[in-house]
C-alpha atoms as a PDB file:
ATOM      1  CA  UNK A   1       0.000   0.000   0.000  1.00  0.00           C
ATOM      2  CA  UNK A   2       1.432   3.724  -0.899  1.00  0.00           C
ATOM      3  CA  UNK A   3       1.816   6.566   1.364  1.00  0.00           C
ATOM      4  CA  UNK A   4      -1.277   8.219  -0.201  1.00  0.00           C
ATOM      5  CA  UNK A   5      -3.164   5.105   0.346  1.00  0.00           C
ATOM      6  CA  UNK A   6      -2.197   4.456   3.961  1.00  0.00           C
ATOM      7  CA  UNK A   7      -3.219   8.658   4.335  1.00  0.00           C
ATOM      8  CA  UNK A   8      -6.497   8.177   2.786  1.00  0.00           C
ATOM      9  CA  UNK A   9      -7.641   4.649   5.190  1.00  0.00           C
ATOM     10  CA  UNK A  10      -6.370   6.246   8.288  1.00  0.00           C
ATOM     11  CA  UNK A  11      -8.983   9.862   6.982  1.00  0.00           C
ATOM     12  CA  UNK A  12     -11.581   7.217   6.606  1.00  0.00           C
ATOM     13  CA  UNK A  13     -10.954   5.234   9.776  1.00  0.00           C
ATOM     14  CA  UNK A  14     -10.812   8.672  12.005  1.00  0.00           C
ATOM     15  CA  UNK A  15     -14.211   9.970   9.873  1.00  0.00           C
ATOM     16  CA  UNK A  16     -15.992   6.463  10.686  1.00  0.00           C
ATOM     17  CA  UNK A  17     -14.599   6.519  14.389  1.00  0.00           C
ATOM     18  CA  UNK A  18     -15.621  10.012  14.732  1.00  0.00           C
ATOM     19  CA  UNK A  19     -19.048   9.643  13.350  1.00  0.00           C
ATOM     20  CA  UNK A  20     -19.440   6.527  15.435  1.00  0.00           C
ATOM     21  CA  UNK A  21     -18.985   8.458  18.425  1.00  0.00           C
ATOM     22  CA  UNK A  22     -21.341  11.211  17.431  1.00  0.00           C
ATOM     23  CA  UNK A  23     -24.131   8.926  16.945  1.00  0.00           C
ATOM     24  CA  UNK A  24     -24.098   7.400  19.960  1.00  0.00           C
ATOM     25  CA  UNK A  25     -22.395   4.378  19.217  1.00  0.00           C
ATOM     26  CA  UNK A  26     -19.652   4.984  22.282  1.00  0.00           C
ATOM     27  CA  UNK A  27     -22.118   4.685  25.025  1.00  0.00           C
ATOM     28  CA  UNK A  28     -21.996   7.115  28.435  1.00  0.00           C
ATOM     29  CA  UNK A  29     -22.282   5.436  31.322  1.00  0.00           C
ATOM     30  CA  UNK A  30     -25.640   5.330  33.147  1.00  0.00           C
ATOM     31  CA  UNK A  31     -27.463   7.194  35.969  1.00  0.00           C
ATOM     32  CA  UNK A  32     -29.095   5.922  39.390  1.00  0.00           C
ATOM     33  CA  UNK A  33     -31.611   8.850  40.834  1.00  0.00           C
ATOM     34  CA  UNK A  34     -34.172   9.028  43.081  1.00  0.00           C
ATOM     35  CA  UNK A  35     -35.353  10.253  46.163  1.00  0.00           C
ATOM     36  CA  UNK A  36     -35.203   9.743  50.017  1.00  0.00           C
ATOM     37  CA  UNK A  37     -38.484   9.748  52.123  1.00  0.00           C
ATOM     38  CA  UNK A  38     -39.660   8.599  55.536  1.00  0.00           C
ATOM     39  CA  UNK A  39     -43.361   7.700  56.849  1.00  0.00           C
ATOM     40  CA  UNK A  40     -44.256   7.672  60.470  1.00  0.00           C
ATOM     41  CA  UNK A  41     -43.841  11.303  62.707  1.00  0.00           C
ATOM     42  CA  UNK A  42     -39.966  12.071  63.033  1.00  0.00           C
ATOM     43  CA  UNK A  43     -38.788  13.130  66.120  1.00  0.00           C
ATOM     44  CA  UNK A  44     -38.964  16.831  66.694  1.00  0.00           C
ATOM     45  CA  UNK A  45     -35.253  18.228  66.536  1.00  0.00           C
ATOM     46  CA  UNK A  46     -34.560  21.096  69.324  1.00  0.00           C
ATOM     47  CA  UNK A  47     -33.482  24.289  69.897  1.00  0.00           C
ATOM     48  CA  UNK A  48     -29.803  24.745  70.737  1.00  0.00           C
ATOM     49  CA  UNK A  49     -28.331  26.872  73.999  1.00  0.00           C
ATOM     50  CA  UNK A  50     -25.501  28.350  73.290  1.00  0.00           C
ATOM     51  CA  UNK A  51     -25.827  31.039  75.700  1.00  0.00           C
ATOM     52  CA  UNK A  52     -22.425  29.383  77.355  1.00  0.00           C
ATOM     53  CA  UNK A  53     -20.772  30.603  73.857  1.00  0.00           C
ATOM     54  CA  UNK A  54     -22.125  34.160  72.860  1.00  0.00           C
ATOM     55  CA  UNK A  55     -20.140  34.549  70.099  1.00  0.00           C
ATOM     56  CA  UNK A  56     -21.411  31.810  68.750  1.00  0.00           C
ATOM     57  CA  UNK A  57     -24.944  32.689  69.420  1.00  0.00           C
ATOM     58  CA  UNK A  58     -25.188  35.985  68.602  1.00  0.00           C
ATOM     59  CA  UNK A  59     -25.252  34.745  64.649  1.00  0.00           C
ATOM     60  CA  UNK A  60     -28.839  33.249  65.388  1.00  0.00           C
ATOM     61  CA  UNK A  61     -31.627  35.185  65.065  1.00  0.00           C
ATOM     62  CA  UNK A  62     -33.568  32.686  66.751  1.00  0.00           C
ATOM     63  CA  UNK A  63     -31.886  29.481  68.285  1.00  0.00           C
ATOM     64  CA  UNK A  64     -30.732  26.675  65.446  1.00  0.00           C
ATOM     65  CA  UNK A  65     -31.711  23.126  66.027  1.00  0.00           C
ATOM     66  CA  UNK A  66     -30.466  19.872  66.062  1.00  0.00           C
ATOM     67  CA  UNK A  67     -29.610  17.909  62.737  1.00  0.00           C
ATOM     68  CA  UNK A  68     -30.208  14.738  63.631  1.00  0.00           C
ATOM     69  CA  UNK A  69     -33.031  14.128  61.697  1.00  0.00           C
ATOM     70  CA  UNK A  70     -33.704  17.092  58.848  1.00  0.00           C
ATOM     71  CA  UNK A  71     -37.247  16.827  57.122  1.00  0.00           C
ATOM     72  CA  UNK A  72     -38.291  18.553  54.272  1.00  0.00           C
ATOM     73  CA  UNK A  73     -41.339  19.232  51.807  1.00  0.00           C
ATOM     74  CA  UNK A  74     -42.982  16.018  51.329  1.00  0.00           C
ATOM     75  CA  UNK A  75     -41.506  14.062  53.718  1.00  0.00           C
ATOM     76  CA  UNK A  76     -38.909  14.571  52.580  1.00  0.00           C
ATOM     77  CA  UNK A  77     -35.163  13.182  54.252  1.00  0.00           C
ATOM     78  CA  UNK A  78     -31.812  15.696  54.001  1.00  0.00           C
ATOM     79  CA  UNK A  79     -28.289  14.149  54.830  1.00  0.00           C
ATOM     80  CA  UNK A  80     -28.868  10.484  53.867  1.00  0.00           C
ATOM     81  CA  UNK A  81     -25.671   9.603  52.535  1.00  0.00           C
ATOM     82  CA  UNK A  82     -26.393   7.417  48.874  1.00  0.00           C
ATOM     83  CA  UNK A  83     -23.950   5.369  47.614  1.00  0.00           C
ATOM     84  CA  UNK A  84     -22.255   2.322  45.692  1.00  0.00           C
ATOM     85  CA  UNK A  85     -21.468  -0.259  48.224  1.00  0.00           C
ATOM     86  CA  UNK A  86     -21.130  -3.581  45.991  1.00  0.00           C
ATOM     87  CA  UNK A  87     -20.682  -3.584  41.820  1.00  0.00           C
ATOM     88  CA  UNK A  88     -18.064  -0.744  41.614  1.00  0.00           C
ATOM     89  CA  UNK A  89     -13.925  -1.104  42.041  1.00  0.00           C
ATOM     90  CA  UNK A  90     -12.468   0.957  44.361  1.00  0.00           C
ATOM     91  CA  UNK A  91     -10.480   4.272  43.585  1.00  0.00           C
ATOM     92  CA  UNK A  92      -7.564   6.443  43.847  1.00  0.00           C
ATOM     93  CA  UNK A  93      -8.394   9.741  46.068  1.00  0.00           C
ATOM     94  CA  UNK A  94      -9.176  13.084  44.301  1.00  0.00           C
ATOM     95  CA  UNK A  95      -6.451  15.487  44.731  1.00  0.00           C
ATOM     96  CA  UNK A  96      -8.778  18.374  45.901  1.00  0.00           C
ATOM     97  CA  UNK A  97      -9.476  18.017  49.833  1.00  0.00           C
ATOM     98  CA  UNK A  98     -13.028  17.272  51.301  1.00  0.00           C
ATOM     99  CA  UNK A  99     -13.696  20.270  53.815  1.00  0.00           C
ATOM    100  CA  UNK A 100     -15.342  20.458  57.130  1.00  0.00           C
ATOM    101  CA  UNK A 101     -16.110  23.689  58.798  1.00  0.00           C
ATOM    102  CA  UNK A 102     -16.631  25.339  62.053  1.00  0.00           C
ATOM    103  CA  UNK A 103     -18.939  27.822  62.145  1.00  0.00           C
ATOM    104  CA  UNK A 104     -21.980  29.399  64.616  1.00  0.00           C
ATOM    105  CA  UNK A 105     -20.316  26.532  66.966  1.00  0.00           C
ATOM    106  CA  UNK A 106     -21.998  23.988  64.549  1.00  0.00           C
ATOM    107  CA  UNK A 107     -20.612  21.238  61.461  1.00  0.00           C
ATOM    108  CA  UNK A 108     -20.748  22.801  58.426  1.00  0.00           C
ATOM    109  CA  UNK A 109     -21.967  20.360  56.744  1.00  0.00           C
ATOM    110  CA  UNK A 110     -23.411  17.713  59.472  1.00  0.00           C
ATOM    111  CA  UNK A 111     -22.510  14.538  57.141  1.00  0.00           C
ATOM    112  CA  UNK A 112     -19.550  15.168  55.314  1.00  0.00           C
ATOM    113  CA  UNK A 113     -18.665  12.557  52.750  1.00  0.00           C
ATOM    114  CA  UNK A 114     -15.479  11.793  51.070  1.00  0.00           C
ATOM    115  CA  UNK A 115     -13.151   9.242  49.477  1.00  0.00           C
ATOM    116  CA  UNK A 116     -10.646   6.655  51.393  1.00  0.00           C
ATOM    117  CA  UNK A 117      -7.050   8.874  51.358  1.00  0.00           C
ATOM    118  CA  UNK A 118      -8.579  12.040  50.658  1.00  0.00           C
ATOM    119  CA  UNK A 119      -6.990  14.850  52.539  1.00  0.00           C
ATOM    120  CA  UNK A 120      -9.888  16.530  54.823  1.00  0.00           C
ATOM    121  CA  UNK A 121      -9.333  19.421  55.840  1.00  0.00           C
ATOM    122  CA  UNK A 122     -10.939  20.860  59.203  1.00  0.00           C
ATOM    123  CA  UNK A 123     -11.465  24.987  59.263  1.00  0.00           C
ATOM    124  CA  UNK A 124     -12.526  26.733  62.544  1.00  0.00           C
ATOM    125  CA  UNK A 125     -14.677  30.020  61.498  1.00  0.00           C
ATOM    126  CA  UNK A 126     -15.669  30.825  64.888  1.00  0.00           C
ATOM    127  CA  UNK A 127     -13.655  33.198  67.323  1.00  0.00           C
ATOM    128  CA  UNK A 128     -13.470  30.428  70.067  1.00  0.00           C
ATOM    129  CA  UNK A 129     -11.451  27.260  70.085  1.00  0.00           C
ATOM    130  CA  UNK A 130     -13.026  24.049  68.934  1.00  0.00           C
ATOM    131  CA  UNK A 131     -11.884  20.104  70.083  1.00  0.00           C
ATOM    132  CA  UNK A 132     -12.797  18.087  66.769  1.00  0.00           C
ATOM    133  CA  UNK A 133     -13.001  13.995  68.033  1.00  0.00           C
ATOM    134  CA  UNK A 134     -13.990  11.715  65.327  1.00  0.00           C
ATOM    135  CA  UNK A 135     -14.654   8.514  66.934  1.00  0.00           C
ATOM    136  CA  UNK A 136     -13.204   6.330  64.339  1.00  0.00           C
ATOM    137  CA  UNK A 137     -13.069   2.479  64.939  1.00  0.00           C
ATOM    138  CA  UNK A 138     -12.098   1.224  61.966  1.00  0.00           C
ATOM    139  CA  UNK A 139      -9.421   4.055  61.257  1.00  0.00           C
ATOM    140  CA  UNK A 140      -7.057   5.867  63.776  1.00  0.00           C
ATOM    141  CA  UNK A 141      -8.927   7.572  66.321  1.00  0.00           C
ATOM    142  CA  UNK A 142      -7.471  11.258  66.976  1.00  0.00           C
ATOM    143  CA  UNK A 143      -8.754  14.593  68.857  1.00  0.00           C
ATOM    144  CA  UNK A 144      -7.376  17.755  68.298  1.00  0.00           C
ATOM    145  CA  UNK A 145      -7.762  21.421  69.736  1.00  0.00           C
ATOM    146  CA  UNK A 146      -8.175  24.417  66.849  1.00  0.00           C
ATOM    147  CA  UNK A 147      -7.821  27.842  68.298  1.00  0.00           C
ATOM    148  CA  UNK A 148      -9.439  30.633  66.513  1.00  0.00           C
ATOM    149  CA  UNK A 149      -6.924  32.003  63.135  1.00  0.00           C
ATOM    150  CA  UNK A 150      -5.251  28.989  63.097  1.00  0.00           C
ATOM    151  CA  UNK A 151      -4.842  27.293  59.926  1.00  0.00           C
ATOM    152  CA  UNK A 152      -6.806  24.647  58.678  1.00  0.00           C
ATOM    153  CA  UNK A 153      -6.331  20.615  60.162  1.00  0.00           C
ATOM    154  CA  UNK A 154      -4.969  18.261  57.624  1.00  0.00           C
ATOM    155  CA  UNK A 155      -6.356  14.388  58.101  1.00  0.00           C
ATOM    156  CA  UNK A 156      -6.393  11.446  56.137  1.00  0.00           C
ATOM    157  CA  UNK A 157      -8.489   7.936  56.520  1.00  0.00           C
ATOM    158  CA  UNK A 158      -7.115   4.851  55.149  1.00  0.00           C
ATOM    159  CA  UNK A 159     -10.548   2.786  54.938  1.00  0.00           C
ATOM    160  CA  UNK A 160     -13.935   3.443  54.350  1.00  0.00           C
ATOM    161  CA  UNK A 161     -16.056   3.881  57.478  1.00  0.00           C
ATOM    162  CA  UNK A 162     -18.868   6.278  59.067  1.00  0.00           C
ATOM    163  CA  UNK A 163     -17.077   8.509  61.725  1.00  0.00           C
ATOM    164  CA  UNK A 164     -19.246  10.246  64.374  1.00  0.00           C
ATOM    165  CA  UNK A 165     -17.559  13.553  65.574  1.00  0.00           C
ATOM    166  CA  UNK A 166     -18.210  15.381  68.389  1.00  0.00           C
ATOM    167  CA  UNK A 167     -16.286  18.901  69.920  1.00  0.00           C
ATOM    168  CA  UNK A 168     -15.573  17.987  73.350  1.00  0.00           C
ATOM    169  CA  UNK A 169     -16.098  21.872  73.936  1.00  0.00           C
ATOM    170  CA  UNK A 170     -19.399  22.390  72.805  1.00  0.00           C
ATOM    171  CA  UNK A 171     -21.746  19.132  73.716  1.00  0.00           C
ATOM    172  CA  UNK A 172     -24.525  20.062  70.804  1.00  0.00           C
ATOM    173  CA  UNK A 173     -22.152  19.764  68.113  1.00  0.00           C
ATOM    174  CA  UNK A 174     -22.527  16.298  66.253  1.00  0.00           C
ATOM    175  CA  UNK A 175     -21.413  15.642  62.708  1.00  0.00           C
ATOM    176  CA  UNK A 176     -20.931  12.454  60.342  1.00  0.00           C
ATOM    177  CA  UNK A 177     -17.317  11.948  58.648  1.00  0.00           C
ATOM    178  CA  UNK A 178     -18.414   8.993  55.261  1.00  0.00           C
ATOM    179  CA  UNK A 179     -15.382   7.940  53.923  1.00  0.00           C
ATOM    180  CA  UNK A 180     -16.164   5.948  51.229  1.00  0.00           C
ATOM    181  CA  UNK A 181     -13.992   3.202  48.690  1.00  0.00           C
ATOM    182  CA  UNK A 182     -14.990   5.112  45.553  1.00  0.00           C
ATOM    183  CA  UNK A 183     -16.402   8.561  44.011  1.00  0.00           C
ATOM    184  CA  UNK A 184     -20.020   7.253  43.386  1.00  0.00           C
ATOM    185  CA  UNK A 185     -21.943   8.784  46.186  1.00  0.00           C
ATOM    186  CA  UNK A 186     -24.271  11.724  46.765  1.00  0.00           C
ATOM    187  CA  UNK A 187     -26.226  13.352  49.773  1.00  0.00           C
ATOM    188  CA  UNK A 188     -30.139  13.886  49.646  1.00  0.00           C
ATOM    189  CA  UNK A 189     -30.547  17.390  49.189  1.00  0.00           C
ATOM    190  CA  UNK A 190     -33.451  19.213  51.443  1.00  0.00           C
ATOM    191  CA  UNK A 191     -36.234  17.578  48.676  1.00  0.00           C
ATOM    192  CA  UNK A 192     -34.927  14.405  49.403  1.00  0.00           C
ATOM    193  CA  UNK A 193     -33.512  14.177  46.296  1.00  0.00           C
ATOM    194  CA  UNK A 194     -29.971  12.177  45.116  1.00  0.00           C
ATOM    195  CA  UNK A 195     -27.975  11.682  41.488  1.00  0.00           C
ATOM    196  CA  UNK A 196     -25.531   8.948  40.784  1.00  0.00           C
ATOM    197  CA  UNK A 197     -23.977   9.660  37.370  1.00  0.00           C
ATOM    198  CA  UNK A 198     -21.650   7.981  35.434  1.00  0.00           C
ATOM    199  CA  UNK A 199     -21.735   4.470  36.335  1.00  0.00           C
ATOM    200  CA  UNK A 200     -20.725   1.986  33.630  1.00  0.00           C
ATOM    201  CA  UNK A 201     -22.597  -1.031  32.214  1.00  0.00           C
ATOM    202  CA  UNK A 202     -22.813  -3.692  35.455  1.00  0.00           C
ATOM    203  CA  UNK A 203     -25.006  -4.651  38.351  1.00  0.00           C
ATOM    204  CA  UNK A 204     -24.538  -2.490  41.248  1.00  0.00           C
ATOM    205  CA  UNK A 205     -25.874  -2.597  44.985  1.00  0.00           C
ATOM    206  CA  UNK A 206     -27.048   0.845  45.758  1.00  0.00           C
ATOM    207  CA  UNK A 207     -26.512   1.798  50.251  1.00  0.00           C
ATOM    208  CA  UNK A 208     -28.445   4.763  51.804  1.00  0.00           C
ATOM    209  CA  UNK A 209     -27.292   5.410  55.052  1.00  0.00           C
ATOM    210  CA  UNK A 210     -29.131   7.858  57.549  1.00  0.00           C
ATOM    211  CA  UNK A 211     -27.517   8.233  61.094  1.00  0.00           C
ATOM    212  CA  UNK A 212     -30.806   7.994  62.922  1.00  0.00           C
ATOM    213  CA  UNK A 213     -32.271   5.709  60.714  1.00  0.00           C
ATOM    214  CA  UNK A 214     -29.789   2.893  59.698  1.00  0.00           C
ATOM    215  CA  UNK A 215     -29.253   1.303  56.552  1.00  0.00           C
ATOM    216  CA  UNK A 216     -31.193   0.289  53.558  1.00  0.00           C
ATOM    217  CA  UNK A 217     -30.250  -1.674  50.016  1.00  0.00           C
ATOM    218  CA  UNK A 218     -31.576  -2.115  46.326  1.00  0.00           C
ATOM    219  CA  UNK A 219     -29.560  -3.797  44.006  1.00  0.00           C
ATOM    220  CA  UNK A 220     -30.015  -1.995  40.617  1.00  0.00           C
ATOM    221  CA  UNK A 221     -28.777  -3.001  36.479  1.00  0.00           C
ATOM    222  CA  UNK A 222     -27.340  -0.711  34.375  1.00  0.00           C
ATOM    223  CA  UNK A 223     -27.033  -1.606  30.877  1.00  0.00           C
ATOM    224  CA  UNK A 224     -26.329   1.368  28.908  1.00  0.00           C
ATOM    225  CA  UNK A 225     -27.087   5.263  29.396  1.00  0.00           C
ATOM    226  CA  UNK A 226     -30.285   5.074  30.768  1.00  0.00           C
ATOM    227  CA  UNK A 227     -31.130   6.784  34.223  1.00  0.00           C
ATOM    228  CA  UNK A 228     -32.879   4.481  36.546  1.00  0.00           C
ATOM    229  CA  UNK A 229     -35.087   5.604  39.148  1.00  0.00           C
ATOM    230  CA  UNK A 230     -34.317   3.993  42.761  1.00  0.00           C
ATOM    231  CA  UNK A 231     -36.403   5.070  45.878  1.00  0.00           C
ATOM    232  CA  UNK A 232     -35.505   4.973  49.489  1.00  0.00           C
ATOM    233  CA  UNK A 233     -38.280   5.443  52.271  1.00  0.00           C
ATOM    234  CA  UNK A 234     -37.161   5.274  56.252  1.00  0.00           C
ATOM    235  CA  UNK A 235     -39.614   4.234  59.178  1.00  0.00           C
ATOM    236  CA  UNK A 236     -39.205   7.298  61.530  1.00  0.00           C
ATOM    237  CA  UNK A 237     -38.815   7.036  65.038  1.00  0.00           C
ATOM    238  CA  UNK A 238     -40.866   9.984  67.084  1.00  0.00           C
ATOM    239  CA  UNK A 239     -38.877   9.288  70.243  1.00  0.00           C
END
């Protein structure tokens, strides 16, 4: 075969590839969404004191409450961590750093999730000192003072696991460290609502985790680039 031939096959090949991939015949991965309810009467969260820390409570107009259980329109369940526990491999950590911050003396957010070896990093907003405790028991189990304008706290968790944390300064603030194997997770948003993109072609068993609530499963299919729809409702505690 000439040059000019070997020129003119490879123009074809990169036309037909191209066009392939146009048309849909490269397919992109698939999509788990849904949303999180509950049914039953959730327990009614309460107001914080933090008249021990003023400067902390002078950012309230009215006293925040706790997060323990956050309800929305609908019945509809915030902070229910959604994610691939069974189907998908596990993977490398993102170089950009999950971040938790201290602020109004409370987690911001209250369930923080993130990959295995991820660098966290820990800010304290507030203009008193904090005592962050995660009560790992999987991972290494640390607890650390952060005075006001002090830089950030660098961590790092070596398996997956939920973390409870606690400040052993301030008893009413309670947060949830999920460090997770791979990047296919989400948190319900305040509608109760949760996307999983991106998943290739494979069978997949789908974990919602809520901290009051426990644990439930559905094992889901994804064949192609559809979106399947995958529900989670929780039996609510009142007490």
């Amino acid at each position: 075969m000439g040059q000019k031939q070997i020129f003119t096959a490879v123009f074809l090949l990169s036309g037909v590839l191209a066009m392939s991939y146009a048309g849909g015949a490269i397919p992109a991965g698939g999509t788990v969404s849904g949303k999180v309810t509950y049914e039953g009467t959730p327990a009614k969260q309460k107001p914080i004191d933090m008249s021990k820390e003023p400067s902390c409570a002078k950012q309230y107009a009215t006293p925040p409450t706790t997060e323990t259980v956050v309800t929305g329109a609908n019945n509809s369940l915030e902070n229910v961590v959604v994610y691939i526990s069974a189907g998908a491999p596990d993977e490398g950590a993102p170089s950009q750093a999950a971040v938790f911050d201290q602020k109004g003396c409370r987690y911001i957010p209250h369930v923080l999730a993130f990959q295995a070896n991820q660098e966290l990093k820990i800010n304290n907003d507030d203009q008193t000192s904090h005592n962050i405790h995660p009560l790992a028991k999987i991972n290494h189990e640390w607890n650390k003072s952060q005075p006001p304008g002090t830089p950030a706290l660098s961590e790092k968790y070596a398996q997956a696991e939920f973390i409870p944390v606690k400040c052993n300064v301030h008893p009413w603030m309670h947060g949830t460290f999920a460090v997770l194997k791979n990047s296919h997770y989400a948190i319900s948003s305040n509608d109760g609502g949760f996307t999983l993109p991106n998943l290739p072609a494979g069978k997949y068993t789908i974990t919602a985790w809520h901290e009051s609530y426990g644990t439930q499963t559905q094992d889901v299919t994804i064949s192609g680039s559809e979106t399947k729809s995958v529900n989670f409702v929780f039996k609510a505690k009142p007490y």
